[in-house]
N, C-alpha and C. Protein backbone atom coordinates (compact mmCIF):
# COMPACT_ATOMS: atom_id res chain seq x y z
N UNK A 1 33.13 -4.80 -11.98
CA UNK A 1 33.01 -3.84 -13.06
C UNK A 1 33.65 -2.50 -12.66
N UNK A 2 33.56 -2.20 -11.94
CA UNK A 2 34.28 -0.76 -11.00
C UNK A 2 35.78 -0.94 -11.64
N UNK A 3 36.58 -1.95 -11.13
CA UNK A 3 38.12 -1.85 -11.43
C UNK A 3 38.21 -1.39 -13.18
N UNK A 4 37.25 -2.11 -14.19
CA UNK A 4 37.70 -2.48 -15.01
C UNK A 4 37.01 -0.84 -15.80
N UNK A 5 36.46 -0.58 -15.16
CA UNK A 5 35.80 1.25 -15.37
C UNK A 5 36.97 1.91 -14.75
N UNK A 6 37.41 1.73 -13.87
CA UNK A 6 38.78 2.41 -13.52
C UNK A 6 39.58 2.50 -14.44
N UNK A 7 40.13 1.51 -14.77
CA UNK A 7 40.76 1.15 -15.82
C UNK A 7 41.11 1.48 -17.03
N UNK A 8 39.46 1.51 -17.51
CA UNK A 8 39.25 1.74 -18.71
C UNK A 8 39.57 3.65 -18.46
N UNK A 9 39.13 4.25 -17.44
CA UNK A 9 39.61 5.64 -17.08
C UNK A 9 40.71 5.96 -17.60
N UNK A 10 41.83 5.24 -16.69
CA UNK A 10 43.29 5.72 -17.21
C UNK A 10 43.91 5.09 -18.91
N UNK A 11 43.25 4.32 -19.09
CA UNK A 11 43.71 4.12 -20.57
C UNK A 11 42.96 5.12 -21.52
N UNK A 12 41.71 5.62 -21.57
CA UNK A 12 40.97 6.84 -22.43
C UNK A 12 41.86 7.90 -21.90
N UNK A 13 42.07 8.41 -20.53
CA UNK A 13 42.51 9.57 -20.23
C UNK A 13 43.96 9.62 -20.44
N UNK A 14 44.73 8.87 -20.73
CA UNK A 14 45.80 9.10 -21.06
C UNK A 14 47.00 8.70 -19.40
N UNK A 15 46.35 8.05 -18.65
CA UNK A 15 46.78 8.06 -17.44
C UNK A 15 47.96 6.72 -17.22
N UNK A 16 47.93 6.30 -18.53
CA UNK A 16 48.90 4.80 -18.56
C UNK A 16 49.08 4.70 -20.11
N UNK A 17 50.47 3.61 -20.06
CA UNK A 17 51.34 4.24 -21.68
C UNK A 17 50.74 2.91 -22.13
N UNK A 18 49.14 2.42 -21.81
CA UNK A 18 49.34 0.80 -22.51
C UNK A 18 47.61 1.28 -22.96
N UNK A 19 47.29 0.07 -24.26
CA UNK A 19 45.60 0.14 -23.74
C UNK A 19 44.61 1.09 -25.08
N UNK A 20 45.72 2.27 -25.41
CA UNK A 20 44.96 3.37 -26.25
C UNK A 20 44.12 2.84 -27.32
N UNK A 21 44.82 1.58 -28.29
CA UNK A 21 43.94 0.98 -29.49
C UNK A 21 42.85 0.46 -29.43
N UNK A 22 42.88 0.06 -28.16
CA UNK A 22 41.63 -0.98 -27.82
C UNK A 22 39.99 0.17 -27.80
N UNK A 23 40.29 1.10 -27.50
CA UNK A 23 38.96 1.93 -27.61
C UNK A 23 39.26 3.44 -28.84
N UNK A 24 37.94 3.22 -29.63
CA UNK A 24 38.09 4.18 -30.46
C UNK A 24 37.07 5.57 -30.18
N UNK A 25 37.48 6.39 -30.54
CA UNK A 25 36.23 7.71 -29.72
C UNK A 25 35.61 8.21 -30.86
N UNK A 26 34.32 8.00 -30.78
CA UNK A 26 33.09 8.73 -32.11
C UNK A 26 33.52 10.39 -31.96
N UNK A 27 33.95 10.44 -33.55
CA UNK A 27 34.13 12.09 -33.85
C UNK A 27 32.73 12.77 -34.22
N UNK A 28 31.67 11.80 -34.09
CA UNK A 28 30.64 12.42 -34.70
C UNK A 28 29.79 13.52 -33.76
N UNK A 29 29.83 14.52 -34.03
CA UNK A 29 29.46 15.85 -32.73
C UNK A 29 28.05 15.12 -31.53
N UNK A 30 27.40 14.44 -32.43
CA UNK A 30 26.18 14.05 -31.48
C UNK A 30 26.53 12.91 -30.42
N UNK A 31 27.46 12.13 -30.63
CA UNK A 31 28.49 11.02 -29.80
C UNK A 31 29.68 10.99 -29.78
N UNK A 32 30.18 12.19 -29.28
CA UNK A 32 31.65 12.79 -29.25
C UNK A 32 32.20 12.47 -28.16
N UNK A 33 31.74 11.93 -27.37
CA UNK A 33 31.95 11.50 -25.98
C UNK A 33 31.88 10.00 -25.55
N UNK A 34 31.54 9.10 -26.29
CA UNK A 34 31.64 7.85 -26.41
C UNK A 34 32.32 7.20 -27.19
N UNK A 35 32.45 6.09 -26.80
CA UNK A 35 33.77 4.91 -27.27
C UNK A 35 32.78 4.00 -28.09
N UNK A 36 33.51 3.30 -29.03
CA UNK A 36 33.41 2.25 -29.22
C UNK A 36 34.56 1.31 -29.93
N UNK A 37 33.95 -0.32 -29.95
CA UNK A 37 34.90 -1.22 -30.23
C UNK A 37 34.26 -1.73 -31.43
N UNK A 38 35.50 -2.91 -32.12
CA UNK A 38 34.87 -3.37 -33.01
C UNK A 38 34.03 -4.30 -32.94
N UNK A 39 33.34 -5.22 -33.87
CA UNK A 39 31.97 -5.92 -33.89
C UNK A 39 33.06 -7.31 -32.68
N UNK A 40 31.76 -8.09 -32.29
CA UNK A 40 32.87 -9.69 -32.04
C UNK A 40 31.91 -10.47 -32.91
N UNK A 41 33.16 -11.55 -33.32
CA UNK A 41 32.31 -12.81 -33.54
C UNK A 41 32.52 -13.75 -32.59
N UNK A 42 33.18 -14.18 -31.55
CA UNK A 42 33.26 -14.97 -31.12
C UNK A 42 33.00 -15.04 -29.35
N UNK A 43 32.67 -15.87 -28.91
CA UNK A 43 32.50 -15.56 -27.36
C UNK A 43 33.57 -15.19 -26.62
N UNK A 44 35.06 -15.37 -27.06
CA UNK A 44 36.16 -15.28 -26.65
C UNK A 44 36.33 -13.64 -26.65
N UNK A 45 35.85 -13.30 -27.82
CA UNK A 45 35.88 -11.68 -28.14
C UNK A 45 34.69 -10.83 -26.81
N UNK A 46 33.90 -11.63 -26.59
CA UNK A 46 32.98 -10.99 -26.08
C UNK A 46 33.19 -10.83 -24.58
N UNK A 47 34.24 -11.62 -23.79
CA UNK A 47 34.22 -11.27 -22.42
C UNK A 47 35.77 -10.89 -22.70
N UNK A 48 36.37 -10.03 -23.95
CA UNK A 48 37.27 -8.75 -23.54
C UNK A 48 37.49 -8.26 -22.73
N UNK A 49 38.59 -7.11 -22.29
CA UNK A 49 37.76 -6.52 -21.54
C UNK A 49 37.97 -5.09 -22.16
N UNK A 50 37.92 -4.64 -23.37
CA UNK A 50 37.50 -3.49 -24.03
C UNK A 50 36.26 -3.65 -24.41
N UNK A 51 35.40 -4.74 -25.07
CA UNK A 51 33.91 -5.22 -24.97
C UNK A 51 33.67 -5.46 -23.99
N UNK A 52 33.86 -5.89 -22.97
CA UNK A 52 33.05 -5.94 -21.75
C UNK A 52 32.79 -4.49 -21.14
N UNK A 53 33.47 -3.63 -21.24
CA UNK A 53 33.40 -2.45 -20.36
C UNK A 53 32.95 -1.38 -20.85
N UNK A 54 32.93 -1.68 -22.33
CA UNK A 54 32.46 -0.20 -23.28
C UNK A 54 31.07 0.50 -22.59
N UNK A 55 29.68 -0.47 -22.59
CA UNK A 55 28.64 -0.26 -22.35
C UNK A 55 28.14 0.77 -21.06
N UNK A 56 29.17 0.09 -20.43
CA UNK A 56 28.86 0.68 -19.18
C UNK A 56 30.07 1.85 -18.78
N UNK A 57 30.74 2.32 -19.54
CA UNK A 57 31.85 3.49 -20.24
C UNK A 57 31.13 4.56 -20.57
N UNK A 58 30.18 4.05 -21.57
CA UNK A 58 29.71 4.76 -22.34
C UNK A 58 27.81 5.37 -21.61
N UNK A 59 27.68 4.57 -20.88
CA UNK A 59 26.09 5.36 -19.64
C UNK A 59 26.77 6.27 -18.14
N UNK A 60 28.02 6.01 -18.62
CA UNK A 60 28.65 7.23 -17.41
C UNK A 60 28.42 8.87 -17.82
N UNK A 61 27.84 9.73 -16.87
CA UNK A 61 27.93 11.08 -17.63
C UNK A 61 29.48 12.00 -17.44
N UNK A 62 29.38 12.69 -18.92
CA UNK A 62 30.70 12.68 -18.93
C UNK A 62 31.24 13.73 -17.81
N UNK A 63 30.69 14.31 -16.46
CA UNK A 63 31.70 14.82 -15.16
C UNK A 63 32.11 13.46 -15.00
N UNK A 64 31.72 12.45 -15.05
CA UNK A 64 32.44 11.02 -14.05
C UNK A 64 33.55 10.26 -15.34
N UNK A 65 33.67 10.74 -16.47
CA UNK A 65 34.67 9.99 -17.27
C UNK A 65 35.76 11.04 -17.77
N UNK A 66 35.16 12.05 -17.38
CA UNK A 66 36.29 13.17 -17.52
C UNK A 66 36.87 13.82 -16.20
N UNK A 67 36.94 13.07 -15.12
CA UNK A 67 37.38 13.40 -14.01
C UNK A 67 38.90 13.99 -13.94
N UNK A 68 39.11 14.71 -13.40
CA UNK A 68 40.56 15.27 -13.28
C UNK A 68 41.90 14.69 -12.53
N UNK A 69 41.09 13.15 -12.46
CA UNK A 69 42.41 12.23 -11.50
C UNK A 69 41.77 11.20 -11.34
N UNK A 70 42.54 10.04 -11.01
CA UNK A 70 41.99 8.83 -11.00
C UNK A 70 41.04 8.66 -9.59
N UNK A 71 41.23 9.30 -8.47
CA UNK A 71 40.59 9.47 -7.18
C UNK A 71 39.35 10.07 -8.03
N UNK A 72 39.02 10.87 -8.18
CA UNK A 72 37.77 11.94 -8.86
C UNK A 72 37.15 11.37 -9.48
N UNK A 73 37.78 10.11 -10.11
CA UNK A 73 36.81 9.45 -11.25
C UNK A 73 36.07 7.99 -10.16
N UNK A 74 37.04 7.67 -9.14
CA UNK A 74 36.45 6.49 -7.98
C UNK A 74 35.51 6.98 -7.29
N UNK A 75 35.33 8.27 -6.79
CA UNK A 75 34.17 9.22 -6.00
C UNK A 75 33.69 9.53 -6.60
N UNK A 76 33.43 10.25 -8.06
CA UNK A 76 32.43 10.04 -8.60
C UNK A 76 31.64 8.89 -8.82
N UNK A 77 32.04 7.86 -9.50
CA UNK A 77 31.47 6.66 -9.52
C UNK A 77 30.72 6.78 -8.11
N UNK A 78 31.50 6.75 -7.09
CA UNK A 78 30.69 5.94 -5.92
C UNK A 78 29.40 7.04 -6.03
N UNK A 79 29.75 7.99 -5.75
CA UNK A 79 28.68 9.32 -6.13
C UNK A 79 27.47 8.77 -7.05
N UNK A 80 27.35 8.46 -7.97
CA UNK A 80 26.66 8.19 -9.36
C UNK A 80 25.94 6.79 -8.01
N UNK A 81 26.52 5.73 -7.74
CA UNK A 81 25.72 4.60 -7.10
C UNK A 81 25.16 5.08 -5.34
N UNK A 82 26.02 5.75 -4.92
CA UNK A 82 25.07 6.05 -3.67
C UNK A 82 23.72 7.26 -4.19
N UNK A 83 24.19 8.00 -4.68
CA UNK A 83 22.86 8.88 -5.18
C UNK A 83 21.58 8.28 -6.11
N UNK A 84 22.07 7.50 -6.47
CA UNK A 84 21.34 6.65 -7.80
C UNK A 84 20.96 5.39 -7.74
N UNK A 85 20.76 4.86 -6.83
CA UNK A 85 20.45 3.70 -6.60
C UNK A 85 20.03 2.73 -7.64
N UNK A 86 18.92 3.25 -7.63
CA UNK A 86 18.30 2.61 -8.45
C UNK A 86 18.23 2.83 -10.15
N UNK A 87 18.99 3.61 -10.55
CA UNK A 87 19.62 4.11 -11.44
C UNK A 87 20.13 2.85 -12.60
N UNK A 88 19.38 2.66 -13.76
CA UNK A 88 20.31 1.66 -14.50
C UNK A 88 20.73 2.19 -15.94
N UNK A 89 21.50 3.53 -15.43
CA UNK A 89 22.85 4.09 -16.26
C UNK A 89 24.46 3.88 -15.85
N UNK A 90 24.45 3.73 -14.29
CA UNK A 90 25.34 3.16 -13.72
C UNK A 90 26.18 2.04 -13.95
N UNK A 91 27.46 1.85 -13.30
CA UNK A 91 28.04 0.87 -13.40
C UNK A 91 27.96 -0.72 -12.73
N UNK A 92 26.78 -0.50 -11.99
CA UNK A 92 25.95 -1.59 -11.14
C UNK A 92 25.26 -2.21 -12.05
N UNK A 93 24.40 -1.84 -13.33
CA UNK A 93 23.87 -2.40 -14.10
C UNK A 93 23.78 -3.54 -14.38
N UNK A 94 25.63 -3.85 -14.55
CA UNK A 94 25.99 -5.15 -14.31
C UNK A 94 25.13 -6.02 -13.41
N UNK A 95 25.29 -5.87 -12.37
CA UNK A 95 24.70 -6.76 -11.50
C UNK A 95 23.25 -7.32 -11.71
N UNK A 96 22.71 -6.88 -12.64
CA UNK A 96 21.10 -7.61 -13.13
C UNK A 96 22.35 -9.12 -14.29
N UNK A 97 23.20 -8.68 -14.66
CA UNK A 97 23.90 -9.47 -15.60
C UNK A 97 24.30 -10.64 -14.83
N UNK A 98 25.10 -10.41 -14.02
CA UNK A 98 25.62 -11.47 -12.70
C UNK A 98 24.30 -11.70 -11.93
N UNK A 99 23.30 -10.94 -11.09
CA UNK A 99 22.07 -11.85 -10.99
C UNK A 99 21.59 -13.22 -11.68
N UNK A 100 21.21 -13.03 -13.34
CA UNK A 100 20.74 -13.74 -13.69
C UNK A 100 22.17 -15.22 -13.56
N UNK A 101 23.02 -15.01 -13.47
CA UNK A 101 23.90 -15.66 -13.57
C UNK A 101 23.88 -17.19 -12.18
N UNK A 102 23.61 -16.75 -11.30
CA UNK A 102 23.43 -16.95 -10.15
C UNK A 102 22.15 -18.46 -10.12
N UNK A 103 22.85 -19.85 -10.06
CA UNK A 103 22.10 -20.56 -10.20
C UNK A 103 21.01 -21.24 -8.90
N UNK A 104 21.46 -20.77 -7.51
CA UNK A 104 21.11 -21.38 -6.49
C UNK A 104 20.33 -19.99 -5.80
N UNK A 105 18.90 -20.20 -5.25
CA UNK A 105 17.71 -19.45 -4.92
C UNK A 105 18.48 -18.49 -3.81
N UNK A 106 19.24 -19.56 -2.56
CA UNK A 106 19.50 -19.01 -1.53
C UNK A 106 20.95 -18.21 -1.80
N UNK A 107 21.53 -18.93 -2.87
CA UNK A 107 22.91 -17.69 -3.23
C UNK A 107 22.49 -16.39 -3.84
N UNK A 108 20.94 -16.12 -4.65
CA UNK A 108 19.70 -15.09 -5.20
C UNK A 108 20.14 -13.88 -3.62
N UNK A 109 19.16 -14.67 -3.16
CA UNK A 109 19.19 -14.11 -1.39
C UNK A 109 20.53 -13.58 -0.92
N UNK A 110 21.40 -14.56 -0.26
CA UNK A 110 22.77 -13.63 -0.25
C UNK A 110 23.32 -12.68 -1.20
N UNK A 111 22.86 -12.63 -2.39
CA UNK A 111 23.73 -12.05 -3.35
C UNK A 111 22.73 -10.24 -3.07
N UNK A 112 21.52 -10.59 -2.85
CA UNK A 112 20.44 -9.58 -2.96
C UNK A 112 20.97 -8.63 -1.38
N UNK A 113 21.21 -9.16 -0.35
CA UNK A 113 21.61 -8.78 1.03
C UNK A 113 23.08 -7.77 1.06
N UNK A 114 23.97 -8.06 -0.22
CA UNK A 114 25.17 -7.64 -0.44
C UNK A 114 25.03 -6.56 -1.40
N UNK A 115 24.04 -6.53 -2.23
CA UNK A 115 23.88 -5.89 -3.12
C UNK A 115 22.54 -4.83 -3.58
N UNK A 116 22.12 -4.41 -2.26
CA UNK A 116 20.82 -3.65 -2.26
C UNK A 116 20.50 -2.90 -3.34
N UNK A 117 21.53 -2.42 -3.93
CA UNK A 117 20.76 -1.66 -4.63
C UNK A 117 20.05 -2.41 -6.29
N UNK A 118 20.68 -3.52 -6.12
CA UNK A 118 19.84 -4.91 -7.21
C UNK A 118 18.68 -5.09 -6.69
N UNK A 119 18.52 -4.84 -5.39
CA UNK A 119 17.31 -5.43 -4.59
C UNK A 119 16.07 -4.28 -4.70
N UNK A 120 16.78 -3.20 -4.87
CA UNK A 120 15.74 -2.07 -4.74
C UNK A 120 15.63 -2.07 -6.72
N UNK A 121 16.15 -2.20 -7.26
CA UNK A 121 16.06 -2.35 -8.84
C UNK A 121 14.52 -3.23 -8.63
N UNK A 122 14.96 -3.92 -8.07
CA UNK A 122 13.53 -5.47 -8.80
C UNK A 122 12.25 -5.15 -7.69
N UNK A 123 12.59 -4.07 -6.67
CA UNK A 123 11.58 -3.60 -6.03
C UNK A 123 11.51 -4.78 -5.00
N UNK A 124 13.00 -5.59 -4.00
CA UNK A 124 13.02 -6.42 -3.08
C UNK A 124 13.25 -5.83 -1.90
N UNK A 125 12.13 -5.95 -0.90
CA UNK A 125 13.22 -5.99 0.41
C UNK A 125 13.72 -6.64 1.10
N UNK A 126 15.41 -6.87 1.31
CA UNK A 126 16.11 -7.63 2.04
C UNK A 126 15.99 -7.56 3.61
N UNK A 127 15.22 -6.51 4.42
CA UNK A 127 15.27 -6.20 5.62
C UNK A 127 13.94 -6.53 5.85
């Protein structure tokens, strides 16, 4: 999810000549700062990756999506997950998504060892 938040960075910010249609920005003063896409109907629509990334686009605060360079917007991020651990406004969020995904107990376990701060979410300790 990180790359595709990167990503989604330089296509909102203007940082690459491809990408602009795919996200539209609410003019409405109270969500002037968030994106959105259109509805999906189909599952094909749904692992986009302008729908896949909006959600978690849009729980970034805006110092980390209005960064002044594509470096500024990667350290912030990391900023936002080392300070925040346990934080589920972040772009880790994901990872309760890919958790549940995860069909084998002991791949649970490795996945939890790699990913502490999922572990401290569900209140696990890996140590």
């Amino acid at each position: 999810m990180r790359g595709d938040l990167i990503e989604a960075y330089k296509i909102i910010n203007g940082h690459v000549n491809y990408g602009h249609q795919m996200f539209n920005h609410n003019l409405h003063y109270s969500t002037r700062n968030l994106c959105n896409v259109s509805s999906c109907r189909t599952r094909f629509a749904l692992d986009c990756f302008s729908v896949r990334v909006i959600k978690y686009w849009n729980n970034l605060p805006n110092s980390v999506k209005y960064a002044p360079s594509v470096n500024a917007f990667k350290a912030g991020l990391d900023d936002l997950k080392s300070y925040n651990p346990d934080s589920r406004h972040g772009y880790w969020y994901l990872s309760q998504e890919i958790f549940n995904r995860i069909p084998d107990k002991n791949d649970h376990v490795a996945y939890l060892k790699l990913h502490p701060e999922v572990a401290m979410q569900r209140h696990i300790s890996c140590f």
